[in-house]
N, C-alpha and C. Protein backbone atom coordinates (compact mmCIF):
# COMPACT_ATOMS: atom_id res chain seq x y z
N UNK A 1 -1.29 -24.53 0.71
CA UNK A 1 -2.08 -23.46 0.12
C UNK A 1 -1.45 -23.06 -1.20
N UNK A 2 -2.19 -22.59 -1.96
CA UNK A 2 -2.12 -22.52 -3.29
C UNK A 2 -2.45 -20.31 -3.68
N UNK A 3 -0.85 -20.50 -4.50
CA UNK A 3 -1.18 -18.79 -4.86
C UNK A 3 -1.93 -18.51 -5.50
N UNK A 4 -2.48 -17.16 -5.32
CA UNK A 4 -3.31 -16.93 -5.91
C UNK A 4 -3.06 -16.04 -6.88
N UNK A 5 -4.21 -15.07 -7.98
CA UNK A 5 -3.82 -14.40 -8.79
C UNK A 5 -3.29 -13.44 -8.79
N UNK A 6 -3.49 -12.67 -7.41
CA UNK A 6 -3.20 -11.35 -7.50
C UNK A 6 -3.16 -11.25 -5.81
N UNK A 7 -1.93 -10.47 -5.57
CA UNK A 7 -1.32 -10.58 -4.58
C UNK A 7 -1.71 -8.93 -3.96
N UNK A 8 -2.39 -8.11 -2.84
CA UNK A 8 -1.98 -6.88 -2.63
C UNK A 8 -1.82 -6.23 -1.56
N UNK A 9 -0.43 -5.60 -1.91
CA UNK A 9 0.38 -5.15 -0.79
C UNK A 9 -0.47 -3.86 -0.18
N UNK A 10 -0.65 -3.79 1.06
CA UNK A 10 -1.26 -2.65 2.17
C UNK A 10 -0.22 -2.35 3.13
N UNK A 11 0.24 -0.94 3.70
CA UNK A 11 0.77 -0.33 4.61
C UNK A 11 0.64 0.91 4.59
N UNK A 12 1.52 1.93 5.24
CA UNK A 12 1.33 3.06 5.68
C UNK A 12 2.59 3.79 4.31
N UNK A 13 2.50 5.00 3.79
CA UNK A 13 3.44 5.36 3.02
C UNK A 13 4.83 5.39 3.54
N UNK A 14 5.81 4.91 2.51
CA UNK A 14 7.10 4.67 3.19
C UNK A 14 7.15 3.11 3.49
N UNK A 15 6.23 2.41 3.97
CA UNK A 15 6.59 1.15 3.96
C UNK A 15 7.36 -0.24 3.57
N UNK A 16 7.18 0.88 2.08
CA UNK A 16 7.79 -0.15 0.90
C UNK A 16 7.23 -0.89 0.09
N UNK A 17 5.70 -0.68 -0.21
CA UNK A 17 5.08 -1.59 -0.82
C UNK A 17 5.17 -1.40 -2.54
N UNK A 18 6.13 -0.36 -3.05
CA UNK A 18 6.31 -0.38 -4.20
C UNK A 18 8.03 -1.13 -4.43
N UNK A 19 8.89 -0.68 -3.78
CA UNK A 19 10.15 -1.60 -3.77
C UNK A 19 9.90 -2.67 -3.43
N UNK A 20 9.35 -3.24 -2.80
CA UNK A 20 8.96 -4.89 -2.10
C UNK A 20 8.28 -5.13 -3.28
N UNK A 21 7.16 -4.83 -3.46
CA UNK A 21 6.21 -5.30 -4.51
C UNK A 21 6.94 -5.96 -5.97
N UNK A 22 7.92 -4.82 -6.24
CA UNK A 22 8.65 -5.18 -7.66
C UNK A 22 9.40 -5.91 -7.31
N UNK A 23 10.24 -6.15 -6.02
CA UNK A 23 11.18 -7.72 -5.98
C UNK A 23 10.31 -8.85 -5.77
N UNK A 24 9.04 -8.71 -5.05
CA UNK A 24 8.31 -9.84 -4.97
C UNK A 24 7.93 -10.57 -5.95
N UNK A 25 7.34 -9.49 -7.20
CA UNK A 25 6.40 -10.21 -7.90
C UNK A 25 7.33 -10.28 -9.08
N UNK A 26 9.19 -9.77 -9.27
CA UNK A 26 10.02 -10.53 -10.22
C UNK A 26 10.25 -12.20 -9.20
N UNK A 27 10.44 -12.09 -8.19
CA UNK A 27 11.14 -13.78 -7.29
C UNK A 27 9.78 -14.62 -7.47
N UNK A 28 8.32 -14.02 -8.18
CA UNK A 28 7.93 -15.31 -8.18
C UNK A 28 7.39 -15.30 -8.93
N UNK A 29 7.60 -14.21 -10.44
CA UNK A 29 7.72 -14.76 -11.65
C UNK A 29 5.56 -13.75 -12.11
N UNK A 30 5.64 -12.77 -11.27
CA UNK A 30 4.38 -12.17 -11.38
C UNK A 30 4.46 -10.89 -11.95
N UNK A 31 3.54 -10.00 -12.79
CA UNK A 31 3.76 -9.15 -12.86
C UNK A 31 3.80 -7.87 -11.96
N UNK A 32 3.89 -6.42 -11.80
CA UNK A 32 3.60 -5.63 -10.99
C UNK A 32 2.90 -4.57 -11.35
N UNK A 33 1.97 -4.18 -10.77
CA UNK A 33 1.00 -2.73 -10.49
C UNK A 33 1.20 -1.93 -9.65
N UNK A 34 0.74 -0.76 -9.38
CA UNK A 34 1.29 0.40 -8.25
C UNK A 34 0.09 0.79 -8.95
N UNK A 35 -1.02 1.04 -7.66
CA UNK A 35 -2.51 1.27 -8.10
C UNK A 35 -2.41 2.63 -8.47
N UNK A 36 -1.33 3.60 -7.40
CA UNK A 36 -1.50 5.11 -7.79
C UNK A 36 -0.93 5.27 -9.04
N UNK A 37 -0.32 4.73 -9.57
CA UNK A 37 -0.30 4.67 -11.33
C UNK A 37 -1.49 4.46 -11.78
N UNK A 38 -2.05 3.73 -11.93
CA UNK A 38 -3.38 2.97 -12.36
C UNK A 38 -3.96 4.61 -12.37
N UNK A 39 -3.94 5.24 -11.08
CA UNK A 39 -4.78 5.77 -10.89
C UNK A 39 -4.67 7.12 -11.72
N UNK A 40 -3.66 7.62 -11.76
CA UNK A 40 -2.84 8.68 -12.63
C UNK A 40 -3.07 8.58 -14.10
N UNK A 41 -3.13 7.13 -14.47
CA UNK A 41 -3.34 7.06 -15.69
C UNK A 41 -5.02 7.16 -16.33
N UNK A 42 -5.94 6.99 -15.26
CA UNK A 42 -7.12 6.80 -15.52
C UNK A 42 -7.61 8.29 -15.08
N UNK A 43 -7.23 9.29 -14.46
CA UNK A 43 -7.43 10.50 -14.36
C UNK A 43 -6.67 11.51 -15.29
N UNK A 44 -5.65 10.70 -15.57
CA UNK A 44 -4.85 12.04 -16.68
C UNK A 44 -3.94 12.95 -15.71
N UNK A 45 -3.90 12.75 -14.69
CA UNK A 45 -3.48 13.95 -13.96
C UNK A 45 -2.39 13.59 -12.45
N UNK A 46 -1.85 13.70 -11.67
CA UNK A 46 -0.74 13.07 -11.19
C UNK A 46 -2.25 13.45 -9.51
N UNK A 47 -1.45 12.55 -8.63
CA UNK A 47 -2.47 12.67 -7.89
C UNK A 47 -2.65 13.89 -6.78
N UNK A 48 -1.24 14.59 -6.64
CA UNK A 48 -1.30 15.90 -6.01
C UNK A 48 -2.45 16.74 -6.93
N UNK A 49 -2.41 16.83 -8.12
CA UNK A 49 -2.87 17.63 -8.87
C UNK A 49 -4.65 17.23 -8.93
N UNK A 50 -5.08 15.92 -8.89
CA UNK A 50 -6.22 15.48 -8.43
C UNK A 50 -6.76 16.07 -7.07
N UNK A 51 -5.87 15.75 -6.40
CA UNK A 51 -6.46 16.25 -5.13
C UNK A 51 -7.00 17.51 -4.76
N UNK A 52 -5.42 18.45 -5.51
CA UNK A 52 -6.16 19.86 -5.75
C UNK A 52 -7.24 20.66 -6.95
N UNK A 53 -7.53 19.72 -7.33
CA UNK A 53 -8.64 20.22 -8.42
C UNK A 53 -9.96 19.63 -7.70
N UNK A 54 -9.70 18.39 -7.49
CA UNK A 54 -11.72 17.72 -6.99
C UNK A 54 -11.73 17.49 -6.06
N UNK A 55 -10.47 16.85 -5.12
CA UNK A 55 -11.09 17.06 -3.46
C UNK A 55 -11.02 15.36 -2.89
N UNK A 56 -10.40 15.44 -2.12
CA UNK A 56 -10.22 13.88 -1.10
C UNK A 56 -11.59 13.18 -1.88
N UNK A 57 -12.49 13.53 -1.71
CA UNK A 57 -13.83 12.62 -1.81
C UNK A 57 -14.11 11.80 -3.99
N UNK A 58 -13.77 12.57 -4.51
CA UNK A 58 -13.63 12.05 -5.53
C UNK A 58 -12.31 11.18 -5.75
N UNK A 59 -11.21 11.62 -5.01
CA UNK A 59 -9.61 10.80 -5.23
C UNK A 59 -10.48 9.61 -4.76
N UNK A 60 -10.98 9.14 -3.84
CA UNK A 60 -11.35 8.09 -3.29
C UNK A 60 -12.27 7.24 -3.88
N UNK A 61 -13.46 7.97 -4.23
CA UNK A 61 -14.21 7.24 -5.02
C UNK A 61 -13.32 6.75 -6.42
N UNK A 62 -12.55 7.32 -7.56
CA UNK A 62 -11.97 6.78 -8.17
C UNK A 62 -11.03 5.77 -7.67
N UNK A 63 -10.11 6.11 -6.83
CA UNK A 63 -9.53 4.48 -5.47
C UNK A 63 -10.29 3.60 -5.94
N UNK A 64 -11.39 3.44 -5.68
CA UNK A 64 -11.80 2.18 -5.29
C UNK A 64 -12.10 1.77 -6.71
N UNK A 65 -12.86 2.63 -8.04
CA UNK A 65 -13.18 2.19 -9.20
C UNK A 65 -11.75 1.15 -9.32
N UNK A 66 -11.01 2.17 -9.90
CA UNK A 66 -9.32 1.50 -10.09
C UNK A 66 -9.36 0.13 -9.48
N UNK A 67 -9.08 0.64 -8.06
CA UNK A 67 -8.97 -0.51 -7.55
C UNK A 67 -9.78 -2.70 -8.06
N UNK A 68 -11.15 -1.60 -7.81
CA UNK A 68 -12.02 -2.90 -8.36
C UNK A 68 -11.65 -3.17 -9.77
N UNK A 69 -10.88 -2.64 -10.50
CA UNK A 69 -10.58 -3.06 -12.09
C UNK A 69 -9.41 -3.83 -11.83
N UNK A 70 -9.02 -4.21 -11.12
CA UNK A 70 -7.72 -4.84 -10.77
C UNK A 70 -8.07 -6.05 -10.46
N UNK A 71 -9.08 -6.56 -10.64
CA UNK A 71 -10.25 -8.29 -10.70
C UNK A 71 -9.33 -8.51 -11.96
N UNK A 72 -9.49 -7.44 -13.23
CA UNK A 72 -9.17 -8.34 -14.63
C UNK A 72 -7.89 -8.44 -14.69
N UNK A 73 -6.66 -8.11 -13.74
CA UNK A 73 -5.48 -8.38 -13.69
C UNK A 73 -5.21 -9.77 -12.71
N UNK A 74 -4.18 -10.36 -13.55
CA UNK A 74 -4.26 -12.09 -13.19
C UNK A 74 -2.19 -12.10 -13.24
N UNK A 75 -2.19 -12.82 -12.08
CA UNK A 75 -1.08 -12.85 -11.75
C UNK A 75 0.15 -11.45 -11.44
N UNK A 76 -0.16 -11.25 -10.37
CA UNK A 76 -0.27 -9.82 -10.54
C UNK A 76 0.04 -9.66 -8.74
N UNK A 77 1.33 -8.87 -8.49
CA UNK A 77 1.74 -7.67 -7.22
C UNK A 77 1.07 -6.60 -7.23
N UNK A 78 0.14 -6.05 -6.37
CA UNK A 78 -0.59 -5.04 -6.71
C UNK A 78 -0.17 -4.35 -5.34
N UNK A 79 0.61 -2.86 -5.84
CA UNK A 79 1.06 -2.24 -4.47
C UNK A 79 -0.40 -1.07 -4.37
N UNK A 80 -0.69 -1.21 -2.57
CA UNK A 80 -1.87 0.09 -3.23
C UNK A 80 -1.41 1.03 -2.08
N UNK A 81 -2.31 2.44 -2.22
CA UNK A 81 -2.11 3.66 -1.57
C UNK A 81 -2.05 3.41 -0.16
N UNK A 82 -1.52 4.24 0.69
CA UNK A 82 -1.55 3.68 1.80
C UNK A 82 -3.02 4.26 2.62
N UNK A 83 -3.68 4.68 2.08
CA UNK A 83 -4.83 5.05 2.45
C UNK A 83 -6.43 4.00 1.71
N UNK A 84 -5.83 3.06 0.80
CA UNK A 84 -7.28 2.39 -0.04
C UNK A 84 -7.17 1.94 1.12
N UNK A 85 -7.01 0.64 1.84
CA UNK A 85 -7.92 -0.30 2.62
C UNK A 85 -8.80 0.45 3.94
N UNK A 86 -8.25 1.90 4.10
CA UNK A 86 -9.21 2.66 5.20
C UNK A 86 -10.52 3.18 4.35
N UNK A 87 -10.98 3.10 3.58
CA UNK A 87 -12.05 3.86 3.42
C UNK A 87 -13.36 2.94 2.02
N UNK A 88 -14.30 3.12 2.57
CA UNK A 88 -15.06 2.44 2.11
C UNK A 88 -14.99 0.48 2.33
N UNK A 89 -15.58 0.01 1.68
CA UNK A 89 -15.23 -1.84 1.79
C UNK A 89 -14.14 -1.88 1.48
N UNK A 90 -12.84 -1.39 1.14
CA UNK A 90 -11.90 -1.71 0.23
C UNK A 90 -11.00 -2.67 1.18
N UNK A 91 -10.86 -2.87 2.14
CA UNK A 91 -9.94 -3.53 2.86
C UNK A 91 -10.83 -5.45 2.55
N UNK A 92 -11.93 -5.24 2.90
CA UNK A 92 -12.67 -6.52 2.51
C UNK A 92 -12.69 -6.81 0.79
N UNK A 93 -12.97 -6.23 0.08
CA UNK A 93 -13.01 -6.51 -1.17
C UNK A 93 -11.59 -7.04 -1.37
N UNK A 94 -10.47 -6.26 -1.07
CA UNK A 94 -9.24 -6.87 -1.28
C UNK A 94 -9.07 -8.24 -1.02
N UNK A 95 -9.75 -8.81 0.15
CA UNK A 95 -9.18 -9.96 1.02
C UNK A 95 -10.32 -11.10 0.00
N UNK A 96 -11.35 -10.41 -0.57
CA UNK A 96 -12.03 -11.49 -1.27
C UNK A 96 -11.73 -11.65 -2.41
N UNK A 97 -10.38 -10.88 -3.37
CA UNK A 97 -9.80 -11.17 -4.50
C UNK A 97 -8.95 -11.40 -4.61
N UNK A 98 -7.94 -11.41 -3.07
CA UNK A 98 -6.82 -11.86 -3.84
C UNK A 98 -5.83 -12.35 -2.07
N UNK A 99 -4.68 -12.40 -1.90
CA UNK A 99 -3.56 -12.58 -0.85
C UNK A 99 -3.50 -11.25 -0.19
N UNK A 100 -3.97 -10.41 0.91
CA UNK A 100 -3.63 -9.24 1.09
C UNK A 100 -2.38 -9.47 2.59
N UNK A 101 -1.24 -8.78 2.12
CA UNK A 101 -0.34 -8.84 2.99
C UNK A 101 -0.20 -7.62 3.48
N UNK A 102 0.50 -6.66 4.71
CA UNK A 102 0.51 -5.79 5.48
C UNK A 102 1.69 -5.91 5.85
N UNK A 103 2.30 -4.84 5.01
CA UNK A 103 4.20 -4.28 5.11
C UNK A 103 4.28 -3.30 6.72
N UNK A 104 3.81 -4.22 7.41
CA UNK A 104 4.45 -3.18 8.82
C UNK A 104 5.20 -2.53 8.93
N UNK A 105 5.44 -1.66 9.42
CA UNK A 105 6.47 -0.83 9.84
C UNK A 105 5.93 0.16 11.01
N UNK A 106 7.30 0.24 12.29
CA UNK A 106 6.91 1.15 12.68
C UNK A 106 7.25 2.85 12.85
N UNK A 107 6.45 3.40 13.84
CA UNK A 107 6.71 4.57 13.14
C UNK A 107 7.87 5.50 12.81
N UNK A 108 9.20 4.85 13.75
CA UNK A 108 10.22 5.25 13.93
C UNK A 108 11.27 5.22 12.58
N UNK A 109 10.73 3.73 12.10
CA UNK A 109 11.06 3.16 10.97
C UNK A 109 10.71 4.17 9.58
N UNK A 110 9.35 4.32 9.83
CA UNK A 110 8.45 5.30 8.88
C UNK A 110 8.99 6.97 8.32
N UNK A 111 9.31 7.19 10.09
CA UNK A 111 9.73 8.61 9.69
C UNK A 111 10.74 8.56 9.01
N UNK A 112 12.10 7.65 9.59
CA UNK A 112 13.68 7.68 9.03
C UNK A 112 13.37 7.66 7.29
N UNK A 113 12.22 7.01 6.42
CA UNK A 113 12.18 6.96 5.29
C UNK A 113 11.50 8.17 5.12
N UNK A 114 11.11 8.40 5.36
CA UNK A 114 9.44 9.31 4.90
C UNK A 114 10.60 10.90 5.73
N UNK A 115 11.41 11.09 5.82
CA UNK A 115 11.99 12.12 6.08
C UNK A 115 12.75 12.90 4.57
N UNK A 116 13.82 11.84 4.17
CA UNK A 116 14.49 12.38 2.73
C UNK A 116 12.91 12.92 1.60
N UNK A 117 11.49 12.27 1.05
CA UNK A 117 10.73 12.31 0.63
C UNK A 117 9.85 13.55 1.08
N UNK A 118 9.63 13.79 1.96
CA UNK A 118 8.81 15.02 2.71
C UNK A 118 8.27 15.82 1.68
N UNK A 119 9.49 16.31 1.09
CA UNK A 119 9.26 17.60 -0.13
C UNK A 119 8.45 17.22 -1.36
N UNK A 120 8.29 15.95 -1.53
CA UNK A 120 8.28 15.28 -2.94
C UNK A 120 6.40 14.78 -2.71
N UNK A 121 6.09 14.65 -1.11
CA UNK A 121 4.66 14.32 -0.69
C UNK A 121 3.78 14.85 -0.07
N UNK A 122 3.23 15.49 -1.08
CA UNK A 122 2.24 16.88 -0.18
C UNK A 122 1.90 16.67 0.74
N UNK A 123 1.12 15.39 0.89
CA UNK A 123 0.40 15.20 2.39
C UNK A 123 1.37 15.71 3.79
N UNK A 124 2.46 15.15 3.36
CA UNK A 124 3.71 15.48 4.36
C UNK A 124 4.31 16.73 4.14
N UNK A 125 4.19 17.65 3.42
CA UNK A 125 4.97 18.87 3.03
C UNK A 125 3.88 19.59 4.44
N UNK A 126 2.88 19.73 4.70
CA UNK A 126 1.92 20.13 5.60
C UNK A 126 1.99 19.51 6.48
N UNK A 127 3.08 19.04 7.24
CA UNK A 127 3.24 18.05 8.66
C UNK A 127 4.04 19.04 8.90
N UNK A 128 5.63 19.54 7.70
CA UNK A 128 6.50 20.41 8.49
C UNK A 128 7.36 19.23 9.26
N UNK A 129 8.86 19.74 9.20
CA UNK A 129 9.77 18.65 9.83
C UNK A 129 9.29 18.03 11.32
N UNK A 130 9.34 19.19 12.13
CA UNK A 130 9.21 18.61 13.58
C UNK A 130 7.87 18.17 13.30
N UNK A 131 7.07 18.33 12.47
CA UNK A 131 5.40 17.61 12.95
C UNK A 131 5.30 16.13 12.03
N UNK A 132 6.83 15.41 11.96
CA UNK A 132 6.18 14.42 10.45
C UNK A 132 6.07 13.44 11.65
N UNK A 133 6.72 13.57 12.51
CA UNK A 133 7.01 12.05 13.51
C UNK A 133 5.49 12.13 14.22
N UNK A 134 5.23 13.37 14.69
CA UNK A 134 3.51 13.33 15.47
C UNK A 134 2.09 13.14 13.74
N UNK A 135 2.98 12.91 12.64
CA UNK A 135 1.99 12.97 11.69
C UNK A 135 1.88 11.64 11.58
N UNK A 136 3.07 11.09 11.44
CA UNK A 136 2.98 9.51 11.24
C UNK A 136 2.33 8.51 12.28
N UNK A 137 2.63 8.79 13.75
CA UNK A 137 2.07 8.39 14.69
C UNK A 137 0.79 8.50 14.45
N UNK A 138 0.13 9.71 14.28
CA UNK A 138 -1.13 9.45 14.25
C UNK A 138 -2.05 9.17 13.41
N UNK A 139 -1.55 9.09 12.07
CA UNK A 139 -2.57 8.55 10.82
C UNK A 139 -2.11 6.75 11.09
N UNK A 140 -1.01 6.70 11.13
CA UNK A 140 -0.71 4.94 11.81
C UNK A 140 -1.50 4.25 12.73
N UNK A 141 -1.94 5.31 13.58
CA UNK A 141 -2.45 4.79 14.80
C UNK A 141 -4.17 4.89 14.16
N UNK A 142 -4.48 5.69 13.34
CA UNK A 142 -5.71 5.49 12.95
C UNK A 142 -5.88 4.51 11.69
N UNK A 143 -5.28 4.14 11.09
CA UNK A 143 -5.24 3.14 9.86
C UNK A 143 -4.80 1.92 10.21
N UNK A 144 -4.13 1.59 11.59
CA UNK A 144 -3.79 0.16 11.96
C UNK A 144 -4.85 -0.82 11.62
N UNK A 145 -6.18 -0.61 12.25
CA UNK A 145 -7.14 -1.67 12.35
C UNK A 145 -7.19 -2.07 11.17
N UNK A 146 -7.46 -1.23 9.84
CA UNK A 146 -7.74 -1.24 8.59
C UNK A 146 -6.06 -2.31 8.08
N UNK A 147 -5.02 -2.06 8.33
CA UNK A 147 -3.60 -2.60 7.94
C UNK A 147 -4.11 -4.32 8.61
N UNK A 148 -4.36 -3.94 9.49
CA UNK A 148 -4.50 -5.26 10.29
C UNK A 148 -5.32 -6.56 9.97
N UNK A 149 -6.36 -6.16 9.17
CA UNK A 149 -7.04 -7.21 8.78
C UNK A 149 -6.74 -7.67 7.41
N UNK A 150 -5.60 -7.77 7.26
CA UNK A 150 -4.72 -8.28 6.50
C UNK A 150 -4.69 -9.95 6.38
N UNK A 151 -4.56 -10.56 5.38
CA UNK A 151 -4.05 -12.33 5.77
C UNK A 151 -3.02 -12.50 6.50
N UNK A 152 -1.82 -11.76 6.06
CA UNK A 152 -0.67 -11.91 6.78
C UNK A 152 0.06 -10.75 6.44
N UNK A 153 0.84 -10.66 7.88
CA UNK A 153 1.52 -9.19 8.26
C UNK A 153 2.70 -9.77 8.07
N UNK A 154 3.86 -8.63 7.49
CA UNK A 154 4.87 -8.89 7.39
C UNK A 154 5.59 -7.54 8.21
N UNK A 155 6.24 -7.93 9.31
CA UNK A 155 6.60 -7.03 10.18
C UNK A 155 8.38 -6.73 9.57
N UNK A 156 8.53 -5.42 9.52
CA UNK A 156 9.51 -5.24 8.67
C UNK A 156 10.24 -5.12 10.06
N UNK A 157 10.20 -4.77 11.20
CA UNK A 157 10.94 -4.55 12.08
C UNK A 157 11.61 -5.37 12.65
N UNK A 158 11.14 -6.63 12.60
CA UNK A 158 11.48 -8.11 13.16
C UNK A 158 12.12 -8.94 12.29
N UNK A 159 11.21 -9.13 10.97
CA UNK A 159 11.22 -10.15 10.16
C UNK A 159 12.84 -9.88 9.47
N UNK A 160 13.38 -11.11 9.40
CA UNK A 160 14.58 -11.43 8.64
C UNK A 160 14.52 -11.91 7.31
N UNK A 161 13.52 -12.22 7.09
CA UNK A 161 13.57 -13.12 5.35
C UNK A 161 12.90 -11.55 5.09
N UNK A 162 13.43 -12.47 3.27
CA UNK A 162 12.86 -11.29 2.12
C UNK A 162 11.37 -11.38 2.14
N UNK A 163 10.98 -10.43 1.37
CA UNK A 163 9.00 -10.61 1.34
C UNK A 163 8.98 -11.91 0.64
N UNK A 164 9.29 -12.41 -0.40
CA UNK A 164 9.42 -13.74 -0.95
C UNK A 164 9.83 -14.74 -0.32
N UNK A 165 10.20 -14.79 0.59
CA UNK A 165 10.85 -16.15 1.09
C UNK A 165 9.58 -16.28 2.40
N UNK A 166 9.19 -15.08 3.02
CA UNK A 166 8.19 -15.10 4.16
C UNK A 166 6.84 -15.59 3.48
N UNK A 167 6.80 -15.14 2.00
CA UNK A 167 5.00 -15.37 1.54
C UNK A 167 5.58 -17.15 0.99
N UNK A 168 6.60 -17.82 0.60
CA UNK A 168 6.61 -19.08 0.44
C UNK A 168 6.46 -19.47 1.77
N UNK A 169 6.84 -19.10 2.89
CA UNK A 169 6.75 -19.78 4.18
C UNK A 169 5.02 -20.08 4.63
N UNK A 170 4.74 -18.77 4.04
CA UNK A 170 2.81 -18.54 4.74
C UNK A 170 2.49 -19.31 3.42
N UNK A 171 2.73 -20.04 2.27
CA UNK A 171 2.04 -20.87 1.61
C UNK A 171 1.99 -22.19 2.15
N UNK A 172 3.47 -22.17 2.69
CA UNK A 172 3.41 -23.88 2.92
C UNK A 172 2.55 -24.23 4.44
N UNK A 173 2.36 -23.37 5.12
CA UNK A 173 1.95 -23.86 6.52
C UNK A 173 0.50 -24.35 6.06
């Protein structure tokens, strides 16, 4: 199998799809995107600050614009939100433009990261310490299916190779 242009990383926040993403796509010589940039830059405005001005339903609909502008990017790590592939086609559109891989993690894994950050991610500043572990469980448990229909999962809990050495492995089979 033969790479393709544009590679994009899906998981749950905390996963890692922006640290992975930038070692991936320097080890194989690609550039990198982080859609919620994309997205920041095409709103003017950081995305806490989106959210509180227009409301989940417009953040999303712009998601996906962004997103779909990411056709004219060629050769290319594209880390996205951990919420694009749940809503609207976006999980299918992904899989028809490009390699979509799925940074597993579980939730135990999730919280230990997504604990130091809390303060820094609104969504999670409104979980409150004791509620991040019942927060993560359950947006995980509702976004799996969407993570899942992925080409290939890369289970961070198991897996021993780097993200680069696992996506040369899933080329050659």
């Amino acid at each position: 199998m033969e790479l393709t242009s544009r590679i994009y990383l899906v998981g749950f926040m905390g996963s890692g799809k922006t640290h992975s993403g930038k070692a991936l796509a320097l080890a194989i010589g690609y550039a990198f995107a982080d859609l919620d940039d994309l997205i920041v830059q095409a709103a003017g405005c950081s995305i806490p600050a989106l959210f509180a001005s227009k409301g989940e339903p417009f953040f999303r609909a712009l998601e996906k614009e962004v997103l779909e502008q990411t056709i004219q990017l060629d050769r290319y790590v594209i880390a996205c939100g951990g919420g694009t592939p749940c809503f609207f086609d976006n999980m299918q559109w992904i899989n028809a433009q490009g390699i979509s891989m799925y940074l597993k993690a579980s939730a135990d894994l999730l919280v230990a990261r997504l604990l130091p950050e809390q303060n820094h991610r609104p969504v999670l500043q409104q979980a409150g310490p004791l509620g991040l572990e019942a927060f993560v469980r359950q947006k995980l448990a509702e976004r799996q299916r969407f993570y899942e229909q992925a080409r290939w999962i890369y289970d961070q809990d198991r897996e021993t190779d780097s993200l680069a050495t696992f996506l040369q492995k899933q080329l050659t089979v």
